[in-house]
C-alpha atoms as a PDB file:
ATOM      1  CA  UNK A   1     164.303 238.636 196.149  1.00  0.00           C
ATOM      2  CA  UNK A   2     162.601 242.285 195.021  1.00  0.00           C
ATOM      3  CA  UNK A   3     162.581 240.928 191.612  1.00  0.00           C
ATOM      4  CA  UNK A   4     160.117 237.961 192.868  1.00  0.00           C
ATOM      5  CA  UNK A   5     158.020 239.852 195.125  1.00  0.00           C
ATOM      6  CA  UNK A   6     158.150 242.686 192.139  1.00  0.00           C
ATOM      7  CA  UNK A   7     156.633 239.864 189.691  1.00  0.00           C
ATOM      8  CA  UNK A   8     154.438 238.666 192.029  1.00  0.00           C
ATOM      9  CA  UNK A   9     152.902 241.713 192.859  1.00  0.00           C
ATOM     10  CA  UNK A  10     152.719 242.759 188.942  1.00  0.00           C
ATOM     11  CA  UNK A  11     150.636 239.113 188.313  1.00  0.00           C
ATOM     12  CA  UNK A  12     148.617 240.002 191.779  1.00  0.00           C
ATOM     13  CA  UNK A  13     147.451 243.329 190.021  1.00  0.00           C
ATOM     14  CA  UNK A  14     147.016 242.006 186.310  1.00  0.00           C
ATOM     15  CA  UNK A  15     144.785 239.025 187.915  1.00  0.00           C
ATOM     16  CA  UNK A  16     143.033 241.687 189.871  1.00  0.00           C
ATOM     17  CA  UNK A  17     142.559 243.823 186.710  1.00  0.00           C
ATOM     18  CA  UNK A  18     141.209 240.986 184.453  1.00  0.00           C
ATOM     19  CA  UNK A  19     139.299 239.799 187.259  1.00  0.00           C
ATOM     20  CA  UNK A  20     137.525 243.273 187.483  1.00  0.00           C
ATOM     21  CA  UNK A  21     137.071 242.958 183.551  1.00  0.00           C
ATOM     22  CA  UNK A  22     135.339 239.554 183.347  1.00  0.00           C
ATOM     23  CA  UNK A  23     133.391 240.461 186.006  1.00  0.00           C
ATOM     24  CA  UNK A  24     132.100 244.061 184.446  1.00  0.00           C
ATOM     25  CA  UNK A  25     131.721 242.378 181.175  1.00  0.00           C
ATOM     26  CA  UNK A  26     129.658 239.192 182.708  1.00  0.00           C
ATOM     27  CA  UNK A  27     127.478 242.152 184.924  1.00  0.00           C
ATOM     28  CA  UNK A  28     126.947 244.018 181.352  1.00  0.00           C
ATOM     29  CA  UNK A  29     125.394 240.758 179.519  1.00  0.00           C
ATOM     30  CA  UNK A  30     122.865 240.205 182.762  1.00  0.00           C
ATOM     31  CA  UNK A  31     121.672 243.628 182.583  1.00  0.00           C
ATOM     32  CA  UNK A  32     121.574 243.509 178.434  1.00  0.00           C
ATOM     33  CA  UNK A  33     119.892 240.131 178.930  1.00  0.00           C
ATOM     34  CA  UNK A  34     117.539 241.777 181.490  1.00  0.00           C
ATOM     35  CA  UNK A  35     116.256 244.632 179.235  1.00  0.00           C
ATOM     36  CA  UNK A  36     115.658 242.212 176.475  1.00  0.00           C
ATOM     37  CA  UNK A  37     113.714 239.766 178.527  1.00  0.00           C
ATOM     38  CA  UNK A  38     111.791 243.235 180.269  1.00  0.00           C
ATOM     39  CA  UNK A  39     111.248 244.097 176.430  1.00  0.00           C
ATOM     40  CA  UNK A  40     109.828 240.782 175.409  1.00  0.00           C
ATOM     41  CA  UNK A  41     107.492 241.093 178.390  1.00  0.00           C
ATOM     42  CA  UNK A  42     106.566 244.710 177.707  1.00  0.00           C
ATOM     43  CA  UNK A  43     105.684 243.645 173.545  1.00  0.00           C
ATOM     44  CA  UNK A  44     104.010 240.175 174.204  1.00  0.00           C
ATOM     45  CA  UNK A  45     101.591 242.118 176.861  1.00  0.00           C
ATOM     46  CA  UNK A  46     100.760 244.475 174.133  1.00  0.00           C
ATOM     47  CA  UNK A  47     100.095 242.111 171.978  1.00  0.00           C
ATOM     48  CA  UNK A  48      97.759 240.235 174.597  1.00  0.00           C
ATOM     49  CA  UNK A  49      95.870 243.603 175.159  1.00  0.00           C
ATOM     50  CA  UNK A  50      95.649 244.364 171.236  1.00  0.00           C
ATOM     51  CA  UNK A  51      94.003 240.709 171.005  1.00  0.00           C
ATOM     52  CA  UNK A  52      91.704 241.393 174.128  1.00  0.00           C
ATOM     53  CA  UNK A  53      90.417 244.700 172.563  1.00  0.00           C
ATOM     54  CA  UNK A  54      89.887 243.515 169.520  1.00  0.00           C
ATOM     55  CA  UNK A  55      87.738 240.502 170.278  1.00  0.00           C
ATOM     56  CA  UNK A  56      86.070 242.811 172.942  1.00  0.00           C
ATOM     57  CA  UNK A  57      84.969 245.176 170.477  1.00  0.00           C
ATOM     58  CA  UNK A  58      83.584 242.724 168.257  1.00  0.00           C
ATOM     59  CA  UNK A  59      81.933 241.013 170.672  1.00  0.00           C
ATOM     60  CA  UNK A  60      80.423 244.524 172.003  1.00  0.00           C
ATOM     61  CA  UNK A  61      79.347 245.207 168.143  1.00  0.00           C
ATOM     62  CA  UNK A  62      78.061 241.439 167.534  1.00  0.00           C
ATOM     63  CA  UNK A  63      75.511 241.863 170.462  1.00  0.00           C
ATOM     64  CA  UNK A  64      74.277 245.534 169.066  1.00  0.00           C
ATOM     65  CA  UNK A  65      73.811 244.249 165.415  1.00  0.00           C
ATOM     66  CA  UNK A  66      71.928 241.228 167.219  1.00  0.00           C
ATOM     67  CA  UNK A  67      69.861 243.409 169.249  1.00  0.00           C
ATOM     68  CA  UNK A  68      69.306 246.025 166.176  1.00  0.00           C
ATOM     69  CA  UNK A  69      68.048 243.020 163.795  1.00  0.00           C
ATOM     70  CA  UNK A  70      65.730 241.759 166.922  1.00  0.00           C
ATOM     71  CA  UNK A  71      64.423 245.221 167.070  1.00  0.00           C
ATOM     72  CA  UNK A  72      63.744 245.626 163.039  1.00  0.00           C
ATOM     73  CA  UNK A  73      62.472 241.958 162.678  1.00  0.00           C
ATOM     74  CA  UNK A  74      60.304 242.615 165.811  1.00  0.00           C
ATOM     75  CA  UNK A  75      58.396 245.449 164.037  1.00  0.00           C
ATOM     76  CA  UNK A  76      60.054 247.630 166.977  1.00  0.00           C
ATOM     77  CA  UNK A  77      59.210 251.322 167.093  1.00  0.00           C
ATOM     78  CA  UNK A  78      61.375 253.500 164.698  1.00  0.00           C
ATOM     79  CA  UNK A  79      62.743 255.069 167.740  1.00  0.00           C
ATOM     80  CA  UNK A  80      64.438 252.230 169.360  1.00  0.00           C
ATOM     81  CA  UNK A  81      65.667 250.839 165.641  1.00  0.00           C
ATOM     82  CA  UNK A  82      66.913 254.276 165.357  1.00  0.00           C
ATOM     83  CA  UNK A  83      68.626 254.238 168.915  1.00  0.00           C
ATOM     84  CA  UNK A  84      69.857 250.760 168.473  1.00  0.00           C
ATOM     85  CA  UNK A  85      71.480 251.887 164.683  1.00  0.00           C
ATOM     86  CA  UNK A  86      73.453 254.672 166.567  1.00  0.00           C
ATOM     87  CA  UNK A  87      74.827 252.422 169.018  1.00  0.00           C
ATOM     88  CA  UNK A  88      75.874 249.897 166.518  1.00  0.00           C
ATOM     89  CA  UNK A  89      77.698 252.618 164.604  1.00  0.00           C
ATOM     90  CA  UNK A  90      79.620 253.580 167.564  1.00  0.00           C
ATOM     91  CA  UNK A  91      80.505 250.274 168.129  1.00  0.00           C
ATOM     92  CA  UNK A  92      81.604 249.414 164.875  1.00  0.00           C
ATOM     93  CA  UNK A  93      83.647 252.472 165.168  1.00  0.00           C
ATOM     94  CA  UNK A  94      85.293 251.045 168.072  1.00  0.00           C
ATOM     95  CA  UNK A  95      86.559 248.018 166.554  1.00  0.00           C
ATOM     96  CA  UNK A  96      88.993 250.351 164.371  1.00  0.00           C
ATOM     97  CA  UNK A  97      91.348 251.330 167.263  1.00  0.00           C
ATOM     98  CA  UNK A  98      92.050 248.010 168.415  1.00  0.00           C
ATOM     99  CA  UNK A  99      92.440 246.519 164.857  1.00  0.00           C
ATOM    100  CA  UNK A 100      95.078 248.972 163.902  1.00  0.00           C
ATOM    101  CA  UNK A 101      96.947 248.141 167.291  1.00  0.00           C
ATOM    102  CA  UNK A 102      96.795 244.585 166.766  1.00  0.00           C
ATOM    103  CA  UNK A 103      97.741 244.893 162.582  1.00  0.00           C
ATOM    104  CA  UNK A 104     100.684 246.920 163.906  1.00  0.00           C
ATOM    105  CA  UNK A 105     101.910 244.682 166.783  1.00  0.00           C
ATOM    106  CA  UNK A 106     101.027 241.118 164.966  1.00  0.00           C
ATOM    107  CA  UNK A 107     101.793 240.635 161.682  1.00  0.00           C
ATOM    108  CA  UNK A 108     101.263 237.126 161.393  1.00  0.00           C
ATOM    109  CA  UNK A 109      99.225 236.196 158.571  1.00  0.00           C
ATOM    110  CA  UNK A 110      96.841 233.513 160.246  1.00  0.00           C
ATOM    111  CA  UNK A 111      95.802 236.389 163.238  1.00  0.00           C
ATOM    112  CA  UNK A 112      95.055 238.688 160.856  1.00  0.00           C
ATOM    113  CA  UNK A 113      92.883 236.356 158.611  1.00  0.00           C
ATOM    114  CA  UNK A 114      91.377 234.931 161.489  1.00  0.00           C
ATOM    115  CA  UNK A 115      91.011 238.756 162.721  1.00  0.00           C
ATOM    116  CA  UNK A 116      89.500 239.790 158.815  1.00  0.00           C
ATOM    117  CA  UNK A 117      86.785 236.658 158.752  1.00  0.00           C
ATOM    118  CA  UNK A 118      85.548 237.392 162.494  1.00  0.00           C
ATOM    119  CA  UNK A 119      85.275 241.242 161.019  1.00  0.00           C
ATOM    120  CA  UNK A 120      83.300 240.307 158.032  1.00  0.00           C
ATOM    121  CA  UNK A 121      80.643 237.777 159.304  1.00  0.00           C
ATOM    122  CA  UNK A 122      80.194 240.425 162.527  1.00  0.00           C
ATOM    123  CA  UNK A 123      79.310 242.760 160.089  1.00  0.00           C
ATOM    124  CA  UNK A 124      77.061 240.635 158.058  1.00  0.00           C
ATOM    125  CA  UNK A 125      74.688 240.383 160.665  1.00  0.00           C
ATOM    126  CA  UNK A 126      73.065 243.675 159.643  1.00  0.00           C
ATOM    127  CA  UNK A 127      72.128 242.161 156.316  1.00  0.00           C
ATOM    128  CA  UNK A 128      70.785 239.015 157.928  1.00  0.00           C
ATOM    129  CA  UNK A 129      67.214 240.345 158.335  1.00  0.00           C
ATOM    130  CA  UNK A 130      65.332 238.243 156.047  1.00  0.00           C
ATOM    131  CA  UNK A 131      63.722 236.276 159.085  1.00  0.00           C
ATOM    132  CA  UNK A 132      64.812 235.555 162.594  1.00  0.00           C
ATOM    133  CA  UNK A 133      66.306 231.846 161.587  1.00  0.00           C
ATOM    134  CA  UNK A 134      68.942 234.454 159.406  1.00  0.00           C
ATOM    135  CA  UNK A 135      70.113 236.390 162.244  1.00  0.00           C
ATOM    136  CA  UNK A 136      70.532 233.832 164.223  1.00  0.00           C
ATOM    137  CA  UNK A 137      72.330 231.666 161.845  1.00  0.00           C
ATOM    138  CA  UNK A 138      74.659 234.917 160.898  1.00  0.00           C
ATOM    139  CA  UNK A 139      75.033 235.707 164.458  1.00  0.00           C
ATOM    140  CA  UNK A 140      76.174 231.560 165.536  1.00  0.00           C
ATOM    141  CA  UNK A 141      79.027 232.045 162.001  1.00  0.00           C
ATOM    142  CA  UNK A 142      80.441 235.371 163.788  1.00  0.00           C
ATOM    143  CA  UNK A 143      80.230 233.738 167.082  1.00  0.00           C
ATOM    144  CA  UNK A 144      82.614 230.311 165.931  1.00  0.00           C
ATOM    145  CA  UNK A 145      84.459 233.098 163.821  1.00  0.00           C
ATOM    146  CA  UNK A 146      85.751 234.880 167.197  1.00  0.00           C
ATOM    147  CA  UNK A 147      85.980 232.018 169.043  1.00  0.00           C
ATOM    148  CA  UNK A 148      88.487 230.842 165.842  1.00  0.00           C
ATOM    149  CA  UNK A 149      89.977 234.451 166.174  1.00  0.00           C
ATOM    150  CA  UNK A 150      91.223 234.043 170.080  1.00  0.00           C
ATOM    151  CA  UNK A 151      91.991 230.383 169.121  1.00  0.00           C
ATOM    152  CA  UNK A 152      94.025 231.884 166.475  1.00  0.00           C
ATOM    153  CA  UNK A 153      95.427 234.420 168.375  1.00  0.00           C
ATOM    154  CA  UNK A 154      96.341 232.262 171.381  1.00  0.00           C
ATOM    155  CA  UNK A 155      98.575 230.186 169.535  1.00  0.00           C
ATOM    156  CA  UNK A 156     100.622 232.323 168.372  1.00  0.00           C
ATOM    157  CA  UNK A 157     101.212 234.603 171.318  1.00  0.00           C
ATOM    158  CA  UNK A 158     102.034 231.488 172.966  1.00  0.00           C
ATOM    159  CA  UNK A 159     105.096 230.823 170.425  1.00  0.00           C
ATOM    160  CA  UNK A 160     105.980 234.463 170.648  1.00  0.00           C
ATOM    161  CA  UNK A 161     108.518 235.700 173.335  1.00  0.00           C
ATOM    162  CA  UNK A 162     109.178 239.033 172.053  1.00  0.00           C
END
């Protein structure tokens, strides 16, 4: 009789035991599972807000070139040319912090073409000044090309998850 109620004490406390150790080791997965889901989260936001800032700045630069060539094709007064070439160099600057971010947290080869040719024809406007027609027709090819950008960009983040 203490040999049965020995045993089944012993098989009480090894079911208790492994009980304990499924349990902690089911616990452990959810939280690993938890920090990688938190860490998708965390990279595809960054990756949003690199995209954002990107086609911000561009857009921010676009309009300055536009209103610089106005101003030059208007016969403007050196001053405000000269006003509107500072501004468009500070916000061609600001394109390069945002394109680093988003070269270093998407490496997908379509976003960053689609990134490169929205770059390119923003920056062509300054050399469209042969006549007004020009400008606009350079500003209407960066315009599609950042639309094709976000386009671009929105597909993929939406087949990303980390």
């Amino acid at each position: 009789m203490v040999l049965v109620t020995l045993v089944t004490a012993a098989l009480a406390i090894l079911g208790t035991l492994l009980g304990a150790i499924v349990s902690g080791r089911i616990q452990e997965r959810a939280a690993e599972r938890a920090v990688r889901i938190g860490h998708g989260e965390t990279v595809r936001r960054d990756r949003l807000e690199a995209v954002t800032a990107l086609a911000v700045a561009v857009s921010d630069h676009r309009r300055t070139l536009w209103k610089r060539g106005e101003a030059v094709l208007g016969g403007e007064d050196d001053g405000l040319v000269q006003a509107l070439r500072a501004e468009s160099q500070a916000t061609r600057a600001a394109v390069a912090r945002p394109l680093v971010t988003m070269r270093v947290l998407i490496t997908d080869p379509a976003v960053r073409a689609a990134a490169d040719r929205m770059i390119t024809l923003t920056y062509a406007i300054r050399e469209a000044l042969d006549s007004t027609e020009a400008l606009a027709a350079a500003r209407r090819e960066a315009v599609v090309a950042h639309d094709e950008f976000v386009d671009t960009a929105a597909r993929y983040l939406t087949t990303q998850t980390a």
